[in-house]
C-alpha atoms as a PDB file:
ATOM      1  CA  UNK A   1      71.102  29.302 -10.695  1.00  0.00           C
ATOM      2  CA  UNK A   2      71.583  25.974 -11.916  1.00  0.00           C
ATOM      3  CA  UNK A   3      69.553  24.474 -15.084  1.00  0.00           C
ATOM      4  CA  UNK A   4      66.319  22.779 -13.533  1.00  0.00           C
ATOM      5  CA  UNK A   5      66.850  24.146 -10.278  1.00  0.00           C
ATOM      6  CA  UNK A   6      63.293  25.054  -8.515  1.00  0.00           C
ATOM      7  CA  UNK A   7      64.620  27.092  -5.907  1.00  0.00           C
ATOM      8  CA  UNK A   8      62.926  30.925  -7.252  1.00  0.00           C
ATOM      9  CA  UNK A   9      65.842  33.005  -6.268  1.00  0.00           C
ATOM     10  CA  UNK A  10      64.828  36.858  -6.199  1.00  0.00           C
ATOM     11  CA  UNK A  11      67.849  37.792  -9.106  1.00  0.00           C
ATOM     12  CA  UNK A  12      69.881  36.189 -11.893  1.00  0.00           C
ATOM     13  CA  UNK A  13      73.573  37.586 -10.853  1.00  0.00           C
ATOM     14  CA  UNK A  14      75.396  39.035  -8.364  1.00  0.00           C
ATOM     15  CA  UNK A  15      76.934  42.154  -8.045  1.00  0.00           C
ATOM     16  CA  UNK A  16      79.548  43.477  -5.268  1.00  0.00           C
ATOM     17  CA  UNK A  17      80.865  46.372  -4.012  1.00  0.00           C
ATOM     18  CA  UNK A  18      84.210  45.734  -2.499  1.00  0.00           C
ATOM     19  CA  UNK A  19      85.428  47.484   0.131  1.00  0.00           C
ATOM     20  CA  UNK A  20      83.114  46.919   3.389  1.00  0.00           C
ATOM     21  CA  UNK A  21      81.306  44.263   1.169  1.00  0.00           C
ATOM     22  CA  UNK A  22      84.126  41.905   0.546  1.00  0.00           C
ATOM     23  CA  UNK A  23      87.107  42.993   2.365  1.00  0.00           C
ATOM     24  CA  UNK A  24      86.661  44.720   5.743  1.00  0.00           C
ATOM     25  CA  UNK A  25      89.067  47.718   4.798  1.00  0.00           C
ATOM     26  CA  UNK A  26      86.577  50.674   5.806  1.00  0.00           C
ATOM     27  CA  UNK A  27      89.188  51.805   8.418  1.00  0.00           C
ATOM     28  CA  UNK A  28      91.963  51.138   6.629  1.00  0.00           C
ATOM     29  CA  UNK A  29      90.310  53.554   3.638  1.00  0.00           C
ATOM     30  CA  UNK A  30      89.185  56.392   6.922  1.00  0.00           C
ATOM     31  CA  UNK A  31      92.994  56.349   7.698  1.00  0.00           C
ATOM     32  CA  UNK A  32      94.644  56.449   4.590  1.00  0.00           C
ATOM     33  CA  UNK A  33      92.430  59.548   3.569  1.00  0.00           C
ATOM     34  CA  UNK A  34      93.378  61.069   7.122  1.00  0.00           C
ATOM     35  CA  UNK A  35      97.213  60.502   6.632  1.00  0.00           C
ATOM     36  CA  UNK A  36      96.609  62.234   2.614  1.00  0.00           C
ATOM     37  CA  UNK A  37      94.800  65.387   3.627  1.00  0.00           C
ATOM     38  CA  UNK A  38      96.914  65.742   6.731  1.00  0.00           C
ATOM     39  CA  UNK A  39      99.990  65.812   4.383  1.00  0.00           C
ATOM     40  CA  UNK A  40      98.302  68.537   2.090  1.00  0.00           C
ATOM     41  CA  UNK A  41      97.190  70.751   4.910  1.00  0.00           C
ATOM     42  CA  UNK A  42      93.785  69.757   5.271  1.00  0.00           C
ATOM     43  CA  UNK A  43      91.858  68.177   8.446  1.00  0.00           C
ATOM     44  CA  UNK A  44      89.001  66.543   7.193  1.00  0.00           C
ATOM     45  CA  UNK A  45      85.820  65.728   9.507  1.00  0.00           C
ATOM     46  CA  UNK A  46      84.650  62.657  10.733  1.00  0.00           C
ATOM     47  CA  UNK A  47      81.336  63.264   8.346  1.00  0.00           C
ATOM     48  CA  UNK A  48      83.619  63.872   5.058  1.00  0.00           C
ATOM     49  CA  UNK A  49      85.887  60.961   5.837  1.00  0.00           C
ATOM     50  CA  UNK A  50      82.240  58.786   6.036  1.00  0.00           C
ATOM     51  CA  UNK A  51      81.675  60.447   2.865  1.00  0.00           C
ATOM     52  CA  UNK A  52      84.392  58.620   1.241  1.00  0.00           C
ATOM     53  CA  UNK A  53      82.527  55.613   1.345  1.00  0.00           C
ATOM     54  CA  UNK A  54      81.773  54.162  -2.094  1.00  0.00           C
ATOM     55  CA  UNK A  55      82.884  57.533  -3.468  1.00  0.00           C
ATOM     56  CA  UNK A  56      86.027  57.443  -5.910  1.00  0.00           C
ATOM     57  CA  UNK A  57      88.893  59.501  -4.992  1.00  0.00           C
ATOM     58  CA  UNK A  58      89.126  62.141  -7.637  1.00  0.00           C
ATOM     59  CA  UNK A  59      85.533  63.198  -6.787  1.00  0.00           C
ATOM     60  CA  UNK A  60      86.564  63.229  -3.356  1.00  0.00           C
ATOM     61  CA  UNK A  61      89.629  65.456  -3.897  1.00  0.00           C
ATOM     62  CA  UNK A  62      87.395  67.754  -5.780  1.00  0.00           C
ATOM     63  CA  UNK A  63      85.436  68.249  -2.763  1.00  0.00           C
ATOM     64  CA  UNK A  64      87.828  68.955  -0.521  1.00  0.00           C
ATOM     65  CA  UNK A  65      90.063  70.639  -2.911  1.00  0.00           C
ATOM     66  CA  UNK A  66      88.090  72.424  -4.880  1.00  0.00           C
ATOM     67  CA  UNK A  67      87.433  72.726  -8.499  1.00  0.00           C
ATOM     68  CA  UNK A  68      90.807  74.767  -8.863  1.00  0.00           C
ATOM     69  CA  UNK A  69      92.864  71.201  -9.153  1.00  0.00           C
ATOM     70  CA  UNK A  70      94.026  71.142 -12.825  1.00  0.00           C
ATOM     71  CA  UNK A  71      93.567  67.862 -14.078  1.00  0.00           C
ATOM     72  CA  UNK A  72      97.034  67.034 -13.937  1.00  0.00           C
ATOM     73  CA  UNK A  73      97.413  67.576 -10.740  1.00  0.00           C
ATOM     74  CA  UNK A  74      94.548  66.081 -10.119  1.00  0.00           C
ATOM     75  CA  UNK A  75      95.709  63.003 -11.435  1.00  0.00           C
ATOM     76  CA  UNK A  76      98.973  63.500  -9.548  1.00  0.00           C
ATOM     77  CA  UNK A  77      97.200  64.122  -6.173  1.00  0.00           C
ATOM     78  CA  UNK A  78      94.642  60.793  -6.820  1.00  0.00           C
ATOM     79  CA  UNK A  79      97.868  58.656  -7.441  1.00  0.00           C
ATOM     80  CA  UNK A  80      99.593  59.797  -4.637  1.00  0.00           C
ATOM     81  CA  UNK A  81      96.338  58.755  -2.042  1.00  0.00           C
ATOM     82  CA  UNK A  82      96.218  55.185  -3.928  1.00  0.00           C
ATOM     83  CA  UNK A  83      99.614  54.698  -3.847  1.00  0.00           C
ATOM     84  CA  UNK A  84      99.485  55.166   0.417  1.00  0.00           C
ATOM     85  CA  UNK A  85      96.550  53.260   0.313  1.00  0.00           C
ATOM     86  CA  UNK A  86      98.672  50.445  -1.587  1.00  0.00           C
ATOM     87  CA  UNK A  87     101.122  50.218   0.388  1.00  0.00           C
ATOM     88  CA  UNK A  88      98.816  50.076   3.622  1.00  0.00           C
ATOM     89  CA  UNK A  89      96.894  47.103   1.622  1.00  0.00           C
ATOM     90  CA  UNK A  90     100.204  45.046   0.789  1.00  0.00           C
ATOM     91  CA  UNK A  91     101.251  44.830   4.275  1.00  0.00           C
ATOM     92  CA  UNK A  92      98.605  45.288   6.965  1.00  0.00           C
ATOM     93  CA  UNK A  93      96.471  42.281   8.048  1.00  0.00           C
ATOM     94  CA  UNK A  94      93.381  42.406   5.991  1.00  0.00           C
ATOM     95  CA  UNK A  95      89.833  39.918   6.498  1.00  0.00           C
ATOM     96  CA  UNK A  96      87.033  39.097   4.495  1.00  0.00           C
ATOM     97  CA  UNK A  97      83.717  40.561   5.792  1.00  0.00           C
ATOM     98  CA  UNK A  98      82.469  37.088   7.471  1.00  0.00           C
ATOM     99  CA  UNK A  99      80.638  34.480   5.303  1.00  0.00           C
ATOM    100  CA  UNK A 100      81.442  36.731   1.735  1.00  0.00           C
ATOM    101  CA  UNK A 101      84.092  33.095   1.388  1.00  0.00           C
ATOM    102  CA  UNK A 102      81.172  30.589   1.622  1.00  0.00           C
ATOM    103  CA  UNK A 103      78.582  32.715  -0.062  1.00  0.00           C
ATOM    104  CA  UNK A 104      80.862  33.252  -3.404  1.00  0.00           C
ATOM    105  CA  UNK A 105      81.445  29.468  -3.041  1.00  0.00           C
ATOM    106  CA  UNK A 106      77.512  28.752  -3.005  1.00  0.00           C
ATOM    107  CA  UNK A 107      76.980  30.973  -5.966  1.00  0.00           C
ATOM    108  CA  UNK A 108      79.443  29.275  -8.049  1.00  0.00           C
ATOM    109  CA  UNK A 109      78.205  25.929  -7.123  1.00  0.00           C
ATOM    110  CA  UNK A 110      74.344  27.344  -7.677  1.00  0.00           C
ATOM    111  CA  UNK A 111      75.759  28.447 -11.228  1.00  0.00           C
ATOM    112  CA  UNK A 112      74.807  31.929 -10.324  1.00  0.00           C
ATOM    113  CA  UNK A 113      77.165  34.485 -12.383  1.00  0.00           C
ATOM    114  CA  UNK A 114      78.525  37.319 -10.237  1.00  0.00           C
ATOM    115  CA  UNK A 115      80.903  40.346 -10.713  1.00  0.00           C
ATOM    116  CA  UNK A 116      83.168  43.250  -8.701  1.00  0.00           C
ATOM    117  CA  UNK A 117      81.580  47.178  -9.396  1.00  0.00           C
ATOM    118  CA  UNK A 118      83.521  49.140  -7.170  1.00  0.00           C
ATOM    119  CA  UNK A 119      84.867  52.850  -7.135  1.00  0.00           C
ATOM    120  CA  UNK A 120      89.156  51.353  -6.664  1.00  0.00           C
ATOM    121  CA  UNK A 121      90.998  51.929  -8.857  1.00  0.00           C
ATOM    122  CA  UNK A 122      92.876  48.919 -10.336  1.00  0.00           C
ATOM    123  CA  UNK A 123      95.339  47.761  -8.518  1.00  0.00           C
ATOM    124  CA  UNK A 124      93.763  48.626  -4.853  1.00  0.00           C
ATOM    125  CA  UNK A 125      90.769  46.475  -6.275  1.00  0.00           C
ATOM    126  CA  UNK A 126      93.093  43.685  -7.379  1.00  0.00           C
ATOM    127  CA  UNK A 127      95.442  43.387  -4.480  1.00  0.00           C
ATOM    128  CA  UNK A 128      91.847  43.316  -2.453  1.00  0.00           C
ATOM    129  CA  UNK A 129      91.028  40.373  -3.752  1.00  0.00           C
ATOM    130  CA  UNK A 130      94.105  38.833  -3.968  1.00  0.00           C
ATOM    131  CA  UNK A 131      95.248  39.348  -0.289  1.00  0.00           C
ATOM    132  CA  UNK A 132      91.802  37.120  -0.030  1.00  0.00           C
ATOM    133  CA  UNK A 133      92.512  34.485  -2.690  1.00  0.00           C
ATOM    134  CA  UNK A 134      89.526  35.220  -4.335  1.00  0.00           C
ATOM    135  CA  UNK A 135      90.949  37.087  -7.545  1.00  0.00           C
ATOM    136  CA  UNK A 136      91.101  33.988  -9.717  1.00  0.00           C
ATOM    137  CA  UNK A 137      87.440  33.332  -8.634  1.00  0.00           C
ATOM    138  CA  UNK A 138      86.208  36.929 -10.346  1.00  0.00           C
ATOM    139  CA  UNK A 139      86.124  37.235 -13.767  1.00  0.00           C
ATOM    140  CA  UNK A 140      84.376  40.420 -14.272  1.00  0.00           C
ATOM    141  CA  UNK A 141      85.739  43.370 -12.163  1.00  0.00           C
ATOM    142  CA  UNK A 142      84.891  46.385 -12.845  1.00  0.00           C
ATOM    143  CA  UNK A 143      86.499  49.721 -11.142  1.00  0.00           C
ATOM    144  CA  UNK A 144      86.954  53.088 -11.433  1.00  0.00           C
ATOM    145  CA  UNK A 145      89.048  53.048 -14.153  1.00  0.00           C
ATOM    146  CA  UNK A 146      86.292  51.382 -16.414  1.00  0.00           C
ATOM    147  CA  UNK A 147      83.751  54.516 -15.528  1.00  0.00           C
ATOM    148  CA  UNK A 148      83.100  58.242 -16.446  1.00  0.00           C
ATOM    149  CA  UNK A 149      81.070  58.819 -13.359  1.00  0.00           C
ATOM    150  CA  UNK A 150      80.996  57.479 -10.022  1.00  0.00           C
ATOM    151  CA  UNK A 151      78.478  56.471  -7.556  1.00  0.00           C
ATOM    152  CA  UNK A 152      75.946  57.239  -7.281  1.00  0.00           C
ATOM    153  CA  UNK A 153      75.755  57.080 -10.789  1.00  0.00           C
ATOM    154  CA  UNK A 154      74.508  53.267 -11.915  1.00  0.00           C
ATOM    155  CA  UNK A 155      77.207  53.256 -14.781  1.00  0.00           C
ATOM    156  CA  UNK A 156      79.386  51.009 -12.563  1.00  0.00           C
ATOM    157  CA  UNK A 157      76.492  48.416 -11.957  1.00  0.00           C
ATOM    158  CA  UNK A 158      75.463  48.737 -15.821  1.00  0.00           C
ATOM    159  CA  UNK A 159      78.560  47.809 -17.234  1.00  0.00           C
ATOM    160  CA  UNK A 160      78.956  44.915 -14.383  1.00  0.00           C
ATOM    161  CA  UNK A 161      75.539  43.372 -15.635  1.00  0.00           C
ATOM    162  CA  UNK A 162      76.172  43.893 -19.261  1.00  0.00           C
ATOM    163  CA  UNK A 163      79.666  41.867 -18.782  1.00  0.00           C
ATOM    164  CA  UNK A 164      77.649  39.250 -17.389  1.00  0.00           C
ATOM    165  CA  UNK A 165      74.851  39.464 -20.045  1.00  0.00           C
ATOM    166  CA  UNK A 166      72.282  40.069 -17.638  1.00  0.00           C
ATOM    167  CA  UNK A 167      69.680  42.427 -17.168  1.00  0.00           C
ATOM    168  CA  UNK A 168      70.366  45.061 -14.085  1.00  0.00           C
ATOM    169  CA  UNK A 169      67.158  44.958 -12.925  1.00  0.00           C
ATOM    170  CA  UNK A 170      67.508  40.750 -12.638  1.00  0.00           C
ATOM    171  CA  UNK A 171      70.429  41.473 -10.276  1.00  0.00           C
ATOM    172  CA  UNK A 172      70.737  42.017  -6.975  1.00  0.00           C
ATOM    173  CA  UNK A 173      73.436  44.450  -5.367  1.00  0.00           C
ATOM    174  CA  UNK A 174      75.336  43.844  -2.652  1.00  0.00           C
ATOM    175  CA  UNK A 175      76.417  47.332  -0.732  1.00  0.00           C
ATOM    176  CA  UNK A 176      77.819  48.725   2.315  1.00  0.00           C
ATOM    177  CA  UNK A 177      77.787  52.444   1.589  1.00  0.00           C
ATOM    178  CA  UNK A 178      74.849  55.537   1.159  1.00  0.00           C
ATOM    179  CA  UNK A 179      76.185  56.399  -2.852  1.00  0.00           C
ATOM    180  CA  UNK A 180      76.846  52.399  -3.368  1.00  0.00           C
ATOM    181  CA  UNK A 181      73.088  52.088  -2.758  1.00  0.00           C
ATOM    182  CA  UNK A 182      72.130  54.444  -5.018  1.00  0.00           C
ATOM    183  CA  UNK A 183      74.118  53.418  -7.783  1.00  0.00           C
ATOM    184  CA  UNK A 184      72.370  50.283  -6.843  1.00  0.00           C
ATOM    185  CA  UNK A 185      69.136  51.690  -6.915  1.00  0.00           C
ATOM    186  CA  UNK A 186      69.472  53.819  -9.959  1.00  0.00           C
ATOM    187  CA  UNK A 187      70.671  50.876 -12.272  1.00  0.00           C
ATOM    188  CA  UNK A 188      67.422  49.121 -11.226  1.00  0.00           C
ATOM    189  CA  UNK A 189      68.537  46.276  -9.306  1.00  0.00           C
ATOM    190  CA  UNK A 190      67.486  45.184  -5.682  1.00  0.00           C
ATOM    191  CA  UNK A 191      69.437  45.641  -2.828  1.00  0.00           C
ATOM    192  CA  UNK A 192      71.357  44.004   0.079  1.00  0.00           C
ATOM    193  CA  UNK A 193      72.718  46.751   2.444  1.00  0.00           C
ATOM    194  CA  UNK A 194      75.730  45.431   4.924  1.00  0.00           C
ATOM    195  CA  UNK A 195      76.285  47.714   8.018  1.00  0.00           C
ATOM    196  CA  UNK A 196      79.744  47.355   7.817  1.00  0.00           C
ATOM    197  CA  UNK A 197      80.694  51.332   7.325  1.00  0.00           C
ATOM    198  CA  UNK A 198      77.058  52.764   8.099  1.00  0.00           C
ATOM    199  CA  UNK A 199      74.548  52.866  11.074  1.00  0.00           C
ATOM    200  CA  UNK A 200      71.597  51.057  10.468  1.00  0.00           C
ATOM    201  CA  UNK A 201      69.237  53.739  10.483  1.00  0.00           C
ATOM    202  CA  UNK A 202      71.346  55.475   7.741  1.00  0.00           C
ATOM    203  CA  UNK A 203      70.873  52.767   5.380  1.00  0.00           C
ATOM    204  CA  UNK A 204      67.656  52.287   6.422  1.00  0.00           C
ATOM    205  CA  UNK A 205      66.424  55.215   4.730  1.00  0.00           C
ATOM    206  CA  UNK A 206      67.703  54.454   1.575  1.00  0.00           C
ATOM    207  CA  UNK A 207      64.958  51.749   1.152  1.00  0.00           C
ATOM    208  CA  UNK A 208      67.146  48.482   0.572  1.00  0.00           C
ATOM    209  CA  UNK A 209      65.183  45.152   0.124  1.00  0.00           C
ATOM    210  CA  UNK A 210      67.488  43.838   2.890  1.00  0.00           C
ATOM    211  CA  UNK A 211      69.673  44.685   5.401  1.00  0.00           C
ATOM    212  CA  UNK A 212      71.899  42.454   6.992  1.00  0.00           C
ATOM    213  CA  UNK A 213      75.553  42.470   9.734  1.00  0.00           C
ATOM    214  CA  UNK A 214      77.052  40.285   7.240  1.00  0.00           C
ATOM    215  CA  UNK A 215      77.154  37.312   4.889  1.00  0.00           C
ATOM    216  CA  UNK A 216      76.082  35.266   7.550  1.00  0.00           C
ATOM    217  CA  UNK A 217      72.842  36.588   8.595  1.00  0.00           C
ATOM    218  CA  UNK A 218      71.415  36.505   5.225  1.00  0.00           C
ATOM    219  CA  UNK A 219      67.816  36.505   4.633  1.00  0.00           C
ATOM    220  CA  UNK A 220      66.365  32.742   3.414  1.00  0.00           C
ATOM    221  CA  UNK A 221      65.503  34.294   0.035  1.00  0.00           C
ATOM    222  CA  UNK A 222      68.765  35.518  -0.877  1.00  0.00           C
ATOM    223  CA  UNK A 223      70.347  32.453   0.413  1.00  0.00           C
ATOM    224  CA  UNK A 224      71.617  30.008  -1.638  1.00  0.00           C
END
């Protein structure tokens, strides 16, 4: 928020998830993860691809995989799934989830610092933003590379604050997925959920402070 400002926003930063949050690529993600287990023999379900939300791929492969996976070839296998995800990112038509454009534009005009936690790796997470023309606008992004543990551990959303310099528990979260929330959650910051990727209901029960269709329904109080 700006110096002298008397508006009381309810945080100090911003923090975003990416996919479903930023970029609509939820389907994109569903069919990528398809075409990879296909390819390796196995058929996931409609509930494990939804589990794929906000969840980052070698945990993923794990699960379906098993805890046989050496971690060579785990490494190998998680490449592989980026990689066709990559490639399905460079070229297909990609949008923003509506209003994300104007709202990043009203933060940085509000003075309002903001960052990227998300469970990409890299270069999915910087293409993202780039097909979008909003990479130059982020200077903190952190992905799965810069993590240990995934969501719905809050490491992710720690390390975003602490590149900010603000508390986690002064920031508010903006997710689309079930783990994202958590992560969310457990780092101690308040919550936006999108229903982008889940039903309503679903992310209902994980107790957000709001719950919005997009950037463009936004509650008064978190809008700047």
């Amino acid at each position: 928020m700006k110096p002298g400002s008397s508006r009381p926003y309810p945080f100090e930063a911003v923090l975003f998830d990416l996919d479903g949050v930023i970029i609509d690529t939820t389907d994109m993600h569903y069919r990528a993860w398809d075409t990879f287990a296909r390819s390796h023999g196995y058929i996931p379900s409609q509930t494990e691809l939804l589990a794929t939300n906000g969840r980052r791929a070698d945990e993923t492969l794990r699960a379906w995989f098993g805890e046989r996976l050496g971690e060579s070839e785990l490494a190998a296998l998680v490449h592989e799934r980026e990689m066709l995800f990559n490639r399905k990112l460079a070229i297909e038509p990609v949008s923003a989830i509506p209003g994300v454009h104007e709202f990043i534009s009203a933060l940085r005009r509000a003075g309002v610092p903001y960052a990227v936690g998300t469970s990409a790796v890299p270069m999915n997470a910087e293409l993202a933003l780039s097909r979008l023309g909003l990479r130059e606008l982020f200077d903190v992004l952190v992905t799965a590379a810069d993590v240990t543990r995934g969501k719905p551990d809050p490491e992710v959303y720690l390390k975003a604050a602490a590149a900010l310099g603000v508390p986690p528990t002064a920031c508010v979260v903006f997710e689309d997925s079930v783990l994202g929330l958590r992560a969310a959650r457990a780092a101690g910051a308040k919550c936006v959920a999108l229903t982008t990727s889940f039903p309503r209901d679903v992310l209902l029960r994980e107790e957000p402070e709001w719950l919005v269709e997009d950037f463009r329904s936004m509650p008064v109080s978190v809008s700047l």
